[in-house]
Protein backbone atom coordinates (compact mmCIF):
# COMPACT_ATOMS: atom_id res chain seq x y z
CA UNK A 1 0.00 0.00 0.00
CA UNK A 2 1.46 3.58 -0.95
CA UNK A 3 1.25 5.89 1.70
CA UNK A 4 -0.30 9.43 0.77
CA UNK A 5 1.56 12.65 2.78
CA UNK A 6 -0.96 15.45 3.24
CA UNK A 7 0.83 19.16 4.13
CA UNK A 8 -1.67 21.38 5.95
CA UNK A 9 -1.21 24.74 5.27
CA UNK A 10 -0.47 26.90 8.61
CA UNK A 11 -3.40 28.94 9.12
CA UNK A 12 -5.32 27.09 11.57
CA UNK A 13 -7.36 23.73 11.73
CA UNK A 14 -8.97 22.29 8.69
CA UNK A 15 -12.40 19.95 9.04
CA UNK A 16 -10.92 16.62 8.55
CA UNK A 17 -11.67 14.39 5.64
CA UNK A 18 -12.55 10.74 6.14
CA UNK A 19 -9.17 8.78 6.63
CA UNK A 20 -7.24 11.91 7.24
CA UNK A 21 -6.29 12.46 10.99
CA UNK A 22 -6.51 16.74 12.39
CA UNK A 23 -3.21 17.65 13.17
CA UNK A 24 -1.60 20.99 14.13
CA UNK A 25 -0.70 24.12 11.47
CA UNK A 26 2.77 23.27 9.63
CA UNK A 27 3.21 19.28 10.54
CA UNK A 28 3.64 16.78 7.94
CA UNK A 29 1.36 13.11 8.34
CA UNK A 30 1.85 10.06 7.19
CA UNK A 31 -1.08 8.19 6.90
CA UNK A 32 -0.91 4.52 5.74
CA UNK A 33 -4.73 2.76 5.34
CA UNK A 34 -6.58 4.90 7.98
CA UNK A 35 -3.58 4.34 10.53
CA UNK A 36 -1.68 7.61 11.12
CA UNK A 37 1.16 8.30 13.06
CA UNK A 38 3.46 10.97 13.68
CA UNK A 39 6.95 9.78 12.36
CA UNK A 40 9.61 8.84 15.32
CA UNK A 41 11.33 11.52 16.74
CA UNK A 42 15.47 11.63 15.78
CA UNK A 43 17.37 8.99 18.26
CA UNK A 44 18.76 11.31 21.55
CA UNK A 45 22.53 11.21 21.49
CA UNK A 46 23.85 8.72 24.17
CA UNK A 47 27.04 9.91 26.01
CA UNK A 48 29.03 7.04 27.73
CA UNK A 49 29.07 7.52 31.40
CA UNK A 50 31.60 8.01 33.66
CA UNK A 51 32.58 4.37 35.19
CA UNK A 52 31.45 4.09 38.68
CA UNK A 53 34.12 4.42 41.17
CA UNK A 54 35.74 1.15 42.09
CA UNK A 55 35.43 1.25 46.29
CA UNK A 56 38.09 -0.32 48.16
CA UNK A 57 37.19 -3.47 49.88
CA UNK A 58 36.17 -2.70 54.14
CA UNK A 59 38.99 -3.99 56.25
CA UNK A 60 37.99 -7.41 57.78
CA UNK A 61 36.94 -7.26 61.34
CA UNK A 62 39.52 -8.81 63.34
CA UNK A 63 38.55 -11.09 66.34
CA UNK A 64 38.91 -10.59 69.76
CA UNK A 65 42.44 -11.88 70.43
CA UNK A 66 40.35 -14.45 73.21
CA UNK A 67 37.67 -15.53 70.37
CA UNK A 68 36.56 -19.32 70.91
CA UNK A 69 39.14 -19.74 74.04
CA UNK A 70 40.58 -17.57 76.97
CA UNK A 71 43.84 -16.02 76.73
CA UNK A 72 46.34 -17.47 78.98
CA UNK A 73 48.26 -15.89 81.35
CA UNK A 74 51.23 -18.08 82.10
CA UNK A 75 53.69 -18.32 85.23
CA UNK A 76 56.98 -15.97 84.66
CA UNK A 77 59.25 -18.87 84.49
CA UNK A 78 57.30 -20.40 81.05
CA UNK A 79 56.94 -17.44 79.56
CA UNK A 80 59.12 -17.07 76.01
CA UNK A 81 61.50 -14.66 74.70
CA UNK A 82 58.97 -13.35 72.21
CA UNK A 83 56.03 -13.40 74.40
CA UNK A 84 58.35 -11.28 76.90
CA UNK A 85 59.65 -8.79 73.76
CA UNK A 86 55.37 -8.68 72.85
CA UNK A 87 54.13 -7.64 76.53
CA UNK A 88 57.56 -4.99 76.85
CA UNK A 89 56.59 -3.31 73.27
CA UNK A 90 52.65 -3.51 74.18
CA UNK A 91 53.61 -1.42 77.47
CA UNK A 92 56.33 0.51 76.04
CA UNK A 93 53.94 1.82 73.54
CA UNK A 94 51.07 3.15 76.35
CA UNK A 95 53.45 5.50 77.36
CA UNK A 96 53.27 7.33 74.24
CA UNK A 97 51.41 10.80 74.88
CA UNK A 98 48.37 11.32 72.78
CA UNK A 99 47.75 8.11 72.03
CA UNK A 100 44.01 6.55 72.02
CA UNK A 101 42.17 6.04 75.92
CA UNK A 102 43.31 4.34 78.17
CA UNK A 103 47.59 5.36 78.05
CA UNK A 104 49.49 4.71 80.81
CA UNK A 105 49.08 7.99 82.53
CA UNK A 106 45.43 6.71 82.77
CA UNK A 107 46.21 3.70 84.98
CA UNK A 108 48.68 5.60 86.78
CA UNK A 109 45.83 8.02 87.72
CA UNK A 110 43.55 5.83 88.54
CA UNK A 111 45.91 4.51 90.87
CA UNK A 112 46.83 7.34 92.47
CA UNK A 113 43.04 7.96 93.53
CA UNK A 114 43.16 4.39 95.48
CA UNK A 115 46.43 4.95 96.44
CA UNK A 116 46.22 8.47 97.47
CA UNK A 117 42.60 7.51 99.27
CA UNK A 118 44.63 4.74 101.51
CA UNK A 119 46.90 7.50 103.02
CA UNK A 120 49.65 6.63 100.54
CA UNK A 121 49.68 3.40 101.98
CA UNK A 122 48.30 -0.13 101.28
CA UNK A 123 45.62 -0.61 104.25
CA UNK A 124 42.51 -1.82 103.14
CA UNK A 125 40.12 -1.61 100.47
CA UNK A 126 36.33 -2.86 100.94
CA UNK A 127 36.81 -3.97 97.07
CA UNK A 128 40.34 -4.83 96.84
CA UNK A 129 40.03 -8.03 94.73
CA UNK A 130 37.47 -6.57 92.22
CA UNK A 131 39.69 -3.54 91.66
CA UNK A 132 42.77 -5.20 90.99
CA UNK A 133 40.95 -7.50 88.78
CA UNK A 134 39.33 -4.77 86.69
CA UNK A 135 42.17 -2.54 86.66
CA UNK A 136 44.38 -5.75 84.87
CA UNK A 137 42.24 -6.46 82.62
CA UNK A 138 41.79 -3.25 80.87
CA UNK A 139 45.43 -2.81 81.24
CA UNK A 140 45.81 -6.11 79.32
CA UNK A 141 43.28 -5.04 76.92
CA UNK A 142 45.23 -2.06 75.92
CA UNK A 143 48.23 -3.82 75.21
CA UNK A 144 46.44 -5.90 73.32
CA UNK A 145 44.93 -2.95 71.11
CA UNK A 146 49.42 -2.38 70.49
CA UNK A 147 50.11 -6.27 70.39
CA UNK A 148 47.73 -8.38 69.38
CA UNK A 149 48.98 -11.42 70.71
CA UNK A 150 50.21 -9.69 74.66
CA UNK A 151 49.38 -10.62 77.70
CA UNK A 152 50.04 -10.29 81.14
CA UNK A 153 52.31 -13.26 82.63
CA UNK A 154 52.06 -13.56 86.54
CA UNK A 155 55.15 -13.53 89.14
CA UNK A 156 54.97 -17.02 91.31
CA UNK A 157 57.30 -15.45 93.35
CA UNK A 158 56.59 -18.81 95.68
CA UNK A 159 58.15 -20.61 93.24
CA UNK A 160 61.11 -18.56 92.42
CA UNK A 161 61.24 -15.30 94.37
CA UNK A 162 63.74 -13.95 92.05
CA UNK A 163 62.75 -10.95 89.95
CA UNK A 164 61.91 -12.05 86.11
CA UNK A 165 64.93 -11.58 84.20
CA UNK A 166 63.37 -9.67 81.08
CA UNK A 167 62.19 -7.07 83.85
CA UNK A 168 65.42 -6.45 85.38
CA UNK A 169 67.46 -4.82 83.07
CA UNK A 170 68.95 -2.04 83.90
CA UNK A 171 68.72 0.15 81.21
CA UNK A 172 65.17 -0.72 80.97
CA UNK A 173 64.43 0.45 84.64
CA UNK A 174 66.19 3.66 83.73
CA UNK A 175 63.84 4.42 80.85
CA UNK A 176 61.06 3.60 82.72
CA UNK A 177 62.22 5.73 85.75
CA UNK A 178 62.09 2.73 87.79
CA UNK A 179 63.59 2.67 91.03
CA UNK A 180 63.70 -0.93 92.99
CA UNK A 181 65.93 -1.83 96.56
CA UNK A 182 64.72 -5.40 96.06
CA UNK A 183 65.05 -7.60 99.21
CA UNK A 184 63.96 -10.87 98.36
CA UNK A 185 64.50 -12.07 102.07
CA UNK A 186 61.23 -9.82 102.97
CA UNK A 187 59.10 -11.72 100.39
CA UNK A 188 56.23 -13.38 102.27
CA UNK A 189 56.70 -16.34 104.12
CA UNK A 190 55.60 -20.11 102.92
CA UNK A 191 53.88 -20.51 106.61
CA UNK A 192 52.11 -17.22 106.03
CA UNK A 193 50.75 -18.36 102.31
CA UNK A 194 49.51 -21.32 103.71
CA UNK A 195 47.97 -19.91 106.41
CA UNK A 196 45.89 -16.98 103.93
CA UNK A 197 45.21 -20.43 101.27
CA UNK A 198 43.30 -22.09 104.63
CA UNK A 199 40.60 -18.70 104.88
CA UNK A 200 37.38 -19.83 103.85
CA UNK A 201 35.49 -16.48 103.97
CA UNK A 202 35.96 -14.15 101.71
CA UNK A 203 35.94 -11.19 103.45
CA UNK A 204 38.94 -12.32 105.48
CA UNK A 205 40.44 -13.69 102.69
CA UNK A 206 40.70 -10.31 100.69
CA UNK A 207 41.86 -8.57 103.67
CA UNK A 208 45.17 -10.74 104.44
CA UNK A 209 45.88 -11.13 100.72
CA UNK A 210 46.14 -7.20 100.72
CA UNK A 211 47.72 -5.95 103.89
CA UNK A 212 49.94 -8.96 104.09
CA UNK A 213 50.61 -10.90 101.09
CA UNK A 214 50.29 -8.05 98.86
CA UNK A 215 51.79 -5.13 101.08
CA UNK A 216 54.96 -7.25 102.17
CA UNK A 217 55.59 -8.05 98.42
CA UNK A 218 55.59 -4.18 97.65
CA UNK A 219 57.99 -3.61 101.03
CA UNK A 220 60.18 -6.21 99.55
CA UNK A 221 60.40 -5.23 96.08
CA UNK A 222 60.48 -1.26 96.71
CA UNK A 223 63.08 -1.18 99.51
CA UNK A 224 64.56 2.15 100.68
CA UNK A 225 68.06 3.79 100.27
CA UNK A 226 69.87 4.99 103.02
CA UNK A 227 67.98 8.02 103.27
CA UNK A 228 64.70 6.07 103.96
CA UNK A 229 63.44 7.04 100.60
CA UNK A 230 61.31 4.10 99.28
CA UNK A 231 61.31 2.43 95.19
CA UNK A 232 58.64 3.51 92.88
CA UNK A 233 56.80 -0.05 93.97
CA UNK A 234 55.89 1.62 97.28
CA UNK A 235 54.64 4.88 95.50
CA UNK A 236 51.53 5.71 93.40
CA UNK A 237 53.78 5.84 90.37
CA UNK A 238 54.45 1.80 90.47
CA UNK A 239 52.43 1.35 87.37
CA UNK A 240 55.26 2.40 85.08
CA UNK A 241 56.86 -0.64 86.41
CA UNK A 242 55.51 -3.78 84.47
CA UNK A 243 56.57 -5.62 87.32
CA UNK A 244 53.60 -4.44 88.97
CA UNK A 245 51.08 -5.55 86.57
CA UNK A 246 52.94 -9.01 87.07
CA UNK A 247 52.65 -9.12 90.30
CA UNK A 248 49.13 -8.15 90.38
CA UNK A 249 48.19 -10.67 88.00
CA UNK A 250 49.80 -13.06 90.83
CA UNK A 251 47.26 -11.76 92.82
CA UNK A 252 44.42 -11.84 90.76
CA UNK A 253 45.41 -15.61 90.05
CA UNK A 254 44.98 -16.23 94.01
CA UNK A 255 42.10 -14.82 93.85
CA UNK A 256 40.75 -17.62 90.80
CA UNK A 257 42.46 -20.69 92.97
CA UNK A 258 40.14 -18.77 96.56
CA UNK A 259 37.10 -19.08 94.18
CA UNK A 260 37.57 -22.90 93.18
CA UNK A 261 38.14 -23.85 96.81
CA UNK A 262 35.59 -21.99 97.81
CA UNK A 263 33.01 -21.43 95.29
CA UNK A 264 29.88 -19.95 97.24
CA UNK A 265 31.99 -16.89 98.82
CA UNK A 266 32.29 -13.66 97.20
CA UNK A 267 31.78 -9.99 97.83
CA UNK A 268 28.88 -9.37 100.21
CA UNK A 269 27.83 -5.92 97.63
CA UNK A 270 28.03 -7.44 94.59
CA UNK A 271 26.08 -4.32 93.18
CA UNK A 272 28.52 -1.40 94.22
CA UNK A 273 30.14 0.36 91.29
CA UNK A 274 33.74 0.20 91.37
CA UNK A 275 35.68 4.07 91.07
CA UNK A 276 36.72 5.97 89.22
CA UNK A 277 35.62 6.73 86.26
CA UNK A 278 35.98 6.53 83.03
CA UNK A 279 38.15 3.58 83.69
CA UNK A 280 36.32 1.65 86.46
CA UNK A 281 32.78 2.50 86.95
CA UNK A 282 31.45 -1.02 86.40
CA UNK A 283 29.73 -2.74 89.14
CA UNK A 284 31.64 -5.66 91.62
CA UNK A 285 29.47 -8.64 90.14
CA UNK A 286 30.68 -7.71 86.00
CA UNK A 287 34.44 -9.04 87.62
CA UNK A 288 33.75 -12.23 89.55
CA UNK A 289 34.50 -14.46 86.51
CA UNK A 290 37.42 -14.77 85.10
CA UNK A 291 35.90 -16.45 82.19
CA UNK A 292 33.35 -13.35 80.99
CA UNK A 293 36.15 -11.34 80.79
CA UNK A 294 38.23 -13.62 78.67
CA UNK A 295 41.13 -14.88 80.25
CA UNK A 296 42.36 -18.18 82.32
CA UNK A 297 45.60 -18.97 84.36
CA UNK A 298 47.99 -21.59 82.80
């Protein structure tokens, strides 16, 4: 079939003719049979687009260094050269200034408050136990945010009373400003262990564990010079020794062997919020286990 093309002429609307379609002044129809259409309008120009930008791929998460088993804290003596290089870079790198919360100047603080609160000296602390125990495990969780792999090893000083090796160099104590008189012959007595591992209550437990076990190790490890000045153990500025952490992990682990023997005893206000804050304010009972908060003794 030949299609027909009808112009209209532009000056205005003519009365349509049978088969013919009314269409505006000056626009061209095709009409094929008595089907009209307007032809197709010219194909729009179609610009490439810019590719998309390619977005780099989101860091994996990275597990908690204790995911599917605790983190063991091992005795001093079994403790490897690397592991002892991993826990001395961990701490060696809260002391740098500016770095993320909690630094070392943080513990020390918080220290300070308990230690400054006791007279600047160790008598006791209704919430000795649960403050230690908090107090070393955020400290272990910030070297752990430098290390991955850190952890705090614990002093048996029962065993061998003789100050870990790795922690008694003495160009190490110098650029930690570390001052010790140690006098092993003033470490705690076998008869008196024994005698604090036969307390069944707790309450008299945690009292002889700090103004006796834990005071005498201080006296022993701080000294004083001839001038009666005492070691930085004996002051609120023992945290920049990592022998304290050690030994309070000793503590903490007497503390875990108490709670086996004696399973039913614990702090009689379970409730009270340890101080101060930001880096306690937790209540006693989040502590009690050592197994919530991701560690275990070897």
């Amino acid at each position: 079939m030949i299609p027909r093309v009808y112009h209209v002429p532009p000056r205005g609307f003519h009365a349509p003719r049978p088969g013919v379609v009314p269409t505006a002044p000056g626009v061209t129809v095709v009409e094929v049979g008595r089907c009209a259409r307007r032809p197709a309008p010219p194909p729009v120009p179609v610009f490439p687009s810019a590719p998309a930008p390619v977005q780099a791929p989101a860091p994996p998460i990275q597990p908690p260094p204790t995911e599917g088993k605790p983190m063991p804290r091992k005795r001093h003596d079994q403790v490897t050269a690397d592991e002892w290089t991993d826990f001395l870079d961990a701490f060696d790198a809260l002391h740098t200034l500016g770095g993320p919360f909690p630094r070392l100047t943080d513990f020390a603080d918080a220290h300070a408050t308990l230690f400054d609160g006791c007279g600047g000296r160790h008598s006791h602390h209704p919430h000795f136990l649960p403050w230690v125990r908090h107090l070393l495990h955020r400290f272990e969780r910030a070297l752990q945010e430098t290390r991955r792999g850190a952890s705090v090893p614990y002093w048996s000083w029962e065993v061998d009373p003789a100050i870990p090796a790795a922690l008694d160099q003495p160009e190490l104590l110098e650029r930690w400003r570390v001052v010790r008189q140690f006098r092993f012959h003033e470490m705690p007595p076998r008869e008196l262990m024994d005698a604090v591992r036969a307390i069944k209550r707790f309450d008299v437990f945690q009292r002889m564990l700090e103004i006796a076990v834990h005071a005498e190790v201080v006296a022993a490890v701080a000294g004083a010079d001839a001038h009666g000045r005492r070691g930085t153990f004996a002051t609120a500025a023992a945290t920049r020794d990592p022998l304290f952490w050690v030994h309070l992990a000793n503590i903490d682990r007497m503390w875990v062997e108490f709670q086996a023997r004696c399973p039913q005893e614990g702090p009689r206000t379970p409730r009270e919020v340890l101080e101060p804050a930001p880096l306690f304010g937790v209540p006693v009972q989040a502590v009690l286990t050592v197994q919530t908060l991701g560690y275990a003794y070897a």
